[in-house]
N, C-alpha and C. Protein backbone atom coordinates (compact mmCIF):
# COMPACT_ATOMS: atom_id res chain seq x y z
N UNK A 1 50.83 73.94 90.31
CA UNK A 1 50.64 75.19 89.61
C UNK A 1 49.74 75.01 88.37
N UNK A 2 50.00 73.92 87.44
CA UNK A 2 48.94 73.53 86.62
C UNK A 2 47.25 73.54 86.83
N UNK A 3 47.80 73.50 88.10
CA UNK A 3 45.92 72.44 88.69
C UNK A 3 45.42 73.73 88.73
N UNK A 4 46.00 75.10 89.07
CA UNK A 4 45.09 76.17 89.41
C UNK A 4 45.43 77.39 88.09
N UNK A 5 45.97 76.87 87.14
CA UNK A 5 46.30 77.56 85.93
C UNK A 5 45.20 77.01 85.31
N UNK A 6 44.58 75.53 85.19
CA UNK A 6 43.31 74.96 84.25
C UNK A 6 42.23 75.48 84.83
N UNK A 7 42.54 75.46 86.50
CA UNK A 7 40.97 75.84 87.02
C UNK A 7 40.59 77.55 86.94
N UNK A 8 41.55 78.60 86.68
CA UNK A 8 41.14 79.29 86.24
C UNK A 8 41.04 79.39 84.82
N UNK A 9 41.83 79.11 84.01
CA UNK A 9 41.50 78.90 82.69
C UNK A 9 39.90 78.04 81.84
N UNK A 10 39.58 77.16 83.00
CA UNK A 10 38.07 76.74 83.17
C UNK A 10 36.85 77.99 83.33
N UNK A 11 37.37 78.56 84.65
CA UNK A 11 36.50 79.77 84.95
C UNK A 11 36.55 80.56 84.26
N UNK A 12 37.31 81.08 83.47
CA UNK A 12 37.33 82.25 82.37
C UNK A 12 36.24 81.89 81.15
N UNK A 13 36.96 80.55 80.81
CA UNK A 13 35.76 79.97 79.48
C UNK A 13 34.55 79.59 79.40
N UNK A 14 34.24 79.40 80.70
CA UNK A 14 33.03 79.05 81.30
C UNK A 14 32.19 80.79 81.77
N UNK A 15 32.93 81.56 82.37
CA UNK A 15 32.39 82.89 82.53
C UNK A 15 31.84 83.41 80.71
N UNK A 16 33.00 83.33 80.19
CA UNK A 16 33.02 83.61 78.45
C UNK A 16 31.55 83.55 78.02
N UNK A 17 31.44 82.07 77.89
CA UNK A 17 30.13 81.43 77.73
C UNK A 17 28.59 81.56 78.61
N UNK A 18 29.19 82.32 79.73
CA UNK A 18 27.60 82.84 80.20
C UNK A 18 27.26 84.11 79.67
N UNK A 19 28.13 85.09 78.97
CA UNK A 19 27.69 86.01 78.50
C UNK A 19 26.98 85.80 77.46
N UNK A 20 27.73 85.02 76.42
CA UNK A 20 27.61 84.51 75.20
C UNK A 20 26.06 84.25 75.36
N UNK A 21 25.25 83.43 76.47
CA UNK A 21 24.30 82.95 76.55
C UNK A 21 23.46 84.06 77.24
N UNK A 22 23.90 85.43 77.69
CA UNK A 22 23.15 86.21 78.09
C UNK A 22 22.40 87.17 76.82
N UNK A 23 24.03 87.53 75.65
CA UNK A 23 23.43 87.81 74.90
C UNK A 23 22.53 87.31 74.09
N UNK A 24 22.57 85.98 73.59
CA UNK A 24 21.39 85.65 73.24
C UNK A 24 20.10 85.84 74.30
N UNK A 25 20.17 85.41 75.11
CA UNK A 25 18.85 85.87 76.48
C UNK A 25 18.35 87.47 75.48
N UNK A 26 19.09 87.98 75.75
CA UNK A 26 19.26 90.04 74.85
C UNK A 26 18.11 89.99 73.73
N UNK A 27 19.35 89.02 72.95
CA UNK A 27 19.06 88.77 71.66
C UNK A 27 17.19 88.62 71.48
N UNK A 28 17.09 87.63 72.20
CA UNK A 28 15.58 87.20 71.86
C UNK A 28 14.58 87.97 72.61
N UNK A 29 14.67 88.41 73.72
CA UNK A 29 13.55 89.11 74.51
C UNK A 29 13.38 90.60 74.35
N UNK A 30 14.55 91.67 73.87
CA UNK A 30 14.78 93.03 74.05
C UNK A 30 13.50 93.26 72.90
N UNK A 31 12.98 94.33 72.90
CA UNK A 31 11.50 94.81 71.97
C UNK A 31 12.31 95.79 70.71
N UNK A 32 13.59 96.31 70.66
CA UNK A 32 13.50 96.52 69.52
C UNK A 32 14.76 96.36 68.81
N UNK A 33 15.26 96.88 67.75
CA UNK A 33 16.46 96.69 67.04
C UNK A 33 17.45 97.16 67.83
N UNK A 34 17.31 97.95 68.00
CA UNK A 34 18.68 98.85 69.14
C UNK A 34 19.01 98.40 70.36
N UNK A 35 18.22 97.85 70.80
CA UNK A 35 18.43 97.25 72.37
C UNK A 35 19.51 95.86 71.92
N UNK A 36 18.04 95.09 71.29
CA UNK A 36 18.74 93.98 70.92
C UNK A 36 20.53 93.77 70.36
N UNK A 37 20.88 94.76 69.59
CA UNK A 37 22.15 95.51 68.82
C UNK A 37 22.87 95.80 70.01
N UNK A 38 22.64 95.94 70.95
CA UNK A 38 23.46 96.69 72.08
C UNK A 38 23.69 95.28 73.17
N UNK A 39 22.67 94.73 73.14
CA UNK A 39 22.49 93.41 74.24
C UNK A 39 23.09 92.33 73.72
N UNK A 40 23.67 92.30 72.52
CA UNK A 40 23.99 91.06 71.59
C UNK A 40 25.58 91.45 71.45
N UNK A 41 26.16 92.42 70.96
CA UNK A 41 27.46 93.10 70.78
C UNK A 41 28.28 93.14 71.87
N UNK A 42 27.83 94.08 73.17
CA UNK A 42 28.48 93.69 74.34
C UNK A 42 28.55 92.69 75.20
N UNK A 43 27.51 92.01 74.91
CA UNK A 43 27.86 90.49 75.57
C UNK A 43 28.42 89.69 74.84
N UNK A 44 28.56 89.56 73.47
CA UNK A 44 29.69 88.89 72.81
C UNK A 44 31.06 89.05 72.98
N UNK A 45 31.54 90.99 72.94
CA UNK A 45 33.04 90.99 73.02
C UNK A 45 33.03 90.49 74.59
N UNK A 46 32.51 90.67 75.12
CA UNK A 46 33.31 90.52 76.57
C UNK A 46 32.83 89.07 76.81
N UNK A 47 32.12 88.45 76.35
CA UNK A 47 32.24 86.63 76.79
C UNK A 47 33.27 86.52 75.60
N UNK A 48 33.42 86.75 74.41
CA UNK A 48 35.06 86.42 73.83
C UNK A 48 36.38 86.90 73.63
N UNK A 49 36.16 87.84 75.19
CA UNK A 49 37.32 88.47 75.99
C UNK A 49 37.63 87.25 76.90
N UNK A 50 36.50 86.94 77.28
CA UNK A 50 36.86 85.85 78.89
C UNK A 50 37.56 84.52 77.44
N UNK A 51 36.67 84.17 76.76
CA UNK A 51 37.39 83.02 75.98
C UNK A 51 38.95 83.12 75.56
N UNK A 52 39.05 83.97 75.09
CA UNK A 52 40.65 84.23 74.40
C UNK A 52 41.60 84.16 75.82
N UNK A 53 41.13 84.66 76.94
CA UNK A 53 41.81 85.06 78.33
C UNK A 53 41.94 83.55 78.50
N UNK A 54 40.88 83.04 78.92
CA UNK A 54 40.97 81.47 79.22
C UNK A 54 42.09 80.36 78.51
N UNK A 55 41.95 80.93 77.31
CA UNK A 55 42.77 80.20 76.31
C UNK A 55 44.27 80.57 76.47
N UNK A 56 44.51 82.02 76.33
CA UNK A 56 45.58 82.11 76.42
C UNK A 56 46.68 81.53 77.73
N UNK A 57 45.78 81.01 78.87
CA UNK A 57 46.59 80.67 80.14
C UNK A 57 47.16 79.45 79.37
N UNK A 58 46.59 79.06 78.07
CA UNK A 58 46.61 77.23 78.25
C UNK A 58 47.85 76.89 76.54
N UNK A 59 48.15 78.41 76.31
CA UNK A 59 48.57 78.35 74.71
C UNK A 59 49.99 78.04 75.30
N UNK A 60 51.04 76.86 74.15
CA UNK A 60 52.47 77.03 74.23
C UNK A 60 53.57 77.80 73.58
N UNK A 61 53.00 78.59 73.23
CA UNK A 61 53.99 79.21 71.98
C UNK A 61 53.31 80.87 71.87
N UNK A 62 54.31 81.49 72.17
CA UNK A 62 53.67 82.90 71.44
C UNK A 62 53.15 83.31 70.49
N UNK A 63 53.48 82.29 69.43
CA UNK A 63 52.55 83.03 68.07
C UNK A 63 51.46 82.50 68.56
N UNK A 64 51.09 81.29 69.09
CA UNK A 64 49.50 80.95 69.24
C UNK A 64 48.69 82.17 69.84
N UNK A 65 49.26 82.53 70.86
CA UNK A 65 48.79 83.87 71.68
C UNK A 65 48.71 84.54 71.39
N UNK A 66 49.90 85.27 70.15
CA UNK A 66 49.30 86.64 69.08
C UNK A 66 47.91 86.15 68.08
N UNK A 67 48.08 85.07 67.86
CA UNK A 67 46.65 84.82 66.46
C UNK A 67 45.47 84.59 67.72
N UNK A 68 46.06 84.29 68.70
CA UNK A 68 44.06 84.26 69.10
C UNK A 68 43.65 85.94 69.59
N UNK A 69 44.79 87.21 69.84
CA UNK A 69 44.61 88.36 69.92
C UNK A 69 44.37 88.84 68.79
N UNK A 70 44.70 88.48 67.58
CA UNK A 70 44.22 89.06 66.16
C UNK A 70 43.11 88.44 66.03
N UNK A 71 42.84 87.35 66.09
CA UNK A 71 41.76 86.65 66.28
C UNK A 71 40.63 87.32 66.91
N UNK A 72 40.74 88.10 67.84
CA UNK A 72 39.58 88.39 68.93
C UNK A 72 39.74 89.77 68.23
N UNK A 73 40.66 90.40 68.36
CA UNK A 73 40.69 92.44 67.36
C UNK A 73 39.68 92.05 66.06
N UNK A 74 39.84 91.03 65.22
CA UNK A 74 39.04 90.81 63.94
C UNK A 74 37.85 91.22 63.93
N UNK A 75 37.52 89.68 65.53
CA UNK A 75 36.01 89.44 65.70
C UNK A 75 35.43 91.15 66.13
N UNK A 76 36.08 91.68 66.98
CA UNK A 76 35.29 93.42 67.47
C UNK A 76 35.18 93.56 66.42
N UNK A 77 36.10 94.19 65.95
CA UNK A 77 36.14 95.10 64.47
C UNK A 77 35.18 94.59 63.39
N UNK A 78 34.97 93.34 63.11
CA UNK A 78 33.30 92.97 62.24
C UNK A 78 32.43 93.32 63.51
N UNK A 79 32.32 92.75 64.55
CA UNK A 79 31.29 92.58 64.90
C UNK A 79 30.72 94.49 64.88
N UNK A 80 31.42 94.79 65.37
CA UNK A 80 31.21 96.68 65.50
C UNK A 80 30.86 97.32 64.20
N UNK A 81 31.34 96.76 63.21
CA UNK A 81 31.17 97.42 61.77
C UNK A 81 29.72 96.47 61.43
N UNK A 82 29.41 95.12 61.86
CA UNK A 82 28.20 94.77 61.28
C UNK A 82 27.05 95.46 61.76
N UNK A 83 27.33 95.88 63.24
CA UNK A 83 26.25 96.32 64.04
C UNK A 83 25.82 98.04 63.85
N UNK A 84 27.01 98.81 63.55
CA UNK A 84 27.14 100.03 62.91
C UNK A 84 25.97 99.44 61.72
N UNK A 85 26.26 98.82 60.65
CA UNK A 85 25.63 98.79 59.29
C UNK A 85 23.75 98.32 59.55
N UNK A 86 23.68 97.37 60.54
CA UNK A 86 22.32 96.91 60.95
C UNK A 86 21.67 98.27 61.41
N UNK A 87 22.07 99.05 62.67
CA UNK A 87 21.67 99.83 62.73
C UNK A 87 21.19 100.99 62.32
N UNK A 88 22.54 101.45 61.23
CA UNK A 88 22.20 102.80 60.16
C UNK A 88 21.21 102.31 59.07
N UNK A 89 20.88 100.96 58.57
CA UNK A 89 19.88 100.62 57.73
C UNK A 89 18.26 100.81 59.06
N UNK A 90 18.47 100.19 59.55
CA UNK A 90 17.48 99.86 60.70
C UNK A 90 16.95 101.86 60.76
N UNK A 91 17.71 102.41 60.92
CA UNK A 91 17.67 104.06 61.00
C UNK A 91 16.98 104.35 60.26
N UNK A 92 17.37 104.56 58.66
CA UNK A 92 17.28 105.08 57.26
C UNK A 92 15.61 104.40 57.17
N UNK A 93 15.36 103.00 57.27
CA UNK A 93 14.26 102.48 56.98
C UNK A 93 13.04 102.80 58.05
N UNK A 94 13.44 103.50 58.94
CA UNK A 94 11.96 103.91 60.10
C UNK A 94 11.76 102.83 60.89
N UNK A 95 12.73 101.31 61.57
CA UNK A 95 12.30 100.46 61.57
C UNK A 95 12.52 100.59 63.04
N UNK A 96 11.09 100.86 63.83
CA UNK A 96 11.69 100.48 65.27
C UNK A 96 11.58 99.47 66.08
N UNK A 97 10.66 98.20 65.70
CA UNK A 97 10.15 97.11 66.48
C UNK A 97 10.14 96.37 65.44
N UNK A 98 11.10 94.54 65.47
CA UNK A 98 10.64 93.92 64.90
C UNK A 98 9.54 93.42 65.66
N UNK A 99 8.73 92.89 64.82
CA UNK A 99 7.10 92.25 64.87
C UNK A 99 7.42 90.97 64.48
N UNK A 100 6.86 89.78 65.48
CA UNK A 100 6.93 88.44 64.77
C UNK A 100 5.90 88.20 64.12
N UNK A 101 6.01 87.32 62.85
CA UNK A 101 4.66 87.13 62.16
C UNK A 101 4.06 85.76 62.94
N UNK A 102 2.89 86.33 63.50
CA UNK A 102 2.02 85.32 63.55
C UNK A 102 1.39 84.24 62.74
């Protein structure tokens, strides 16, 4: 029962982490602030949905399992309020394409 409690607990953290790496993919290629904001945010909560999931198969104790769920409520709740704040500046300032400097 262990052997297929790690091997999905593998697949979860390992799924976690391809998002993680999609949003960056997001992150760097999308053409403007908003995309990027949208491609970076949802692929974070949900690759550190699969992480906390993964983890939790492998935690011994219930409080461990409540702090990595407060843990993960934290991370949304900044991450949603940073991306709210990037954006409404990004708004206010007319800014629709970052430009790399050559």
């Amino acid at each position: 029962m262990t052997v297929i409690l790690n091997a999905l607990s593998a697949a979860l953290i390992l799924a976690g982490a391809f998002f993680f790496l999609a949003g960056t993919v997001g992150l760097l290629r999308f053409p403007d602030v908003y995309t990027r904001l949208h491609a970076l945010t949802k692929a974070d909560n949900l690759g550190l949905g699969l992480v906390v999931l993964g983890l939790l198969l492998q935690v011994e104790s219930l409080s461990e399992g409540v702090k990595l769920l407060v843990i993960w409520g934290l991370v949304l709740a900044a991450g949603a309020t940073a991306a709210h704040l990037v954006a409404r500046t990004a708004l206010e300032h007319d800014i629709r394409l970052w430009r790399r400097r050559e």
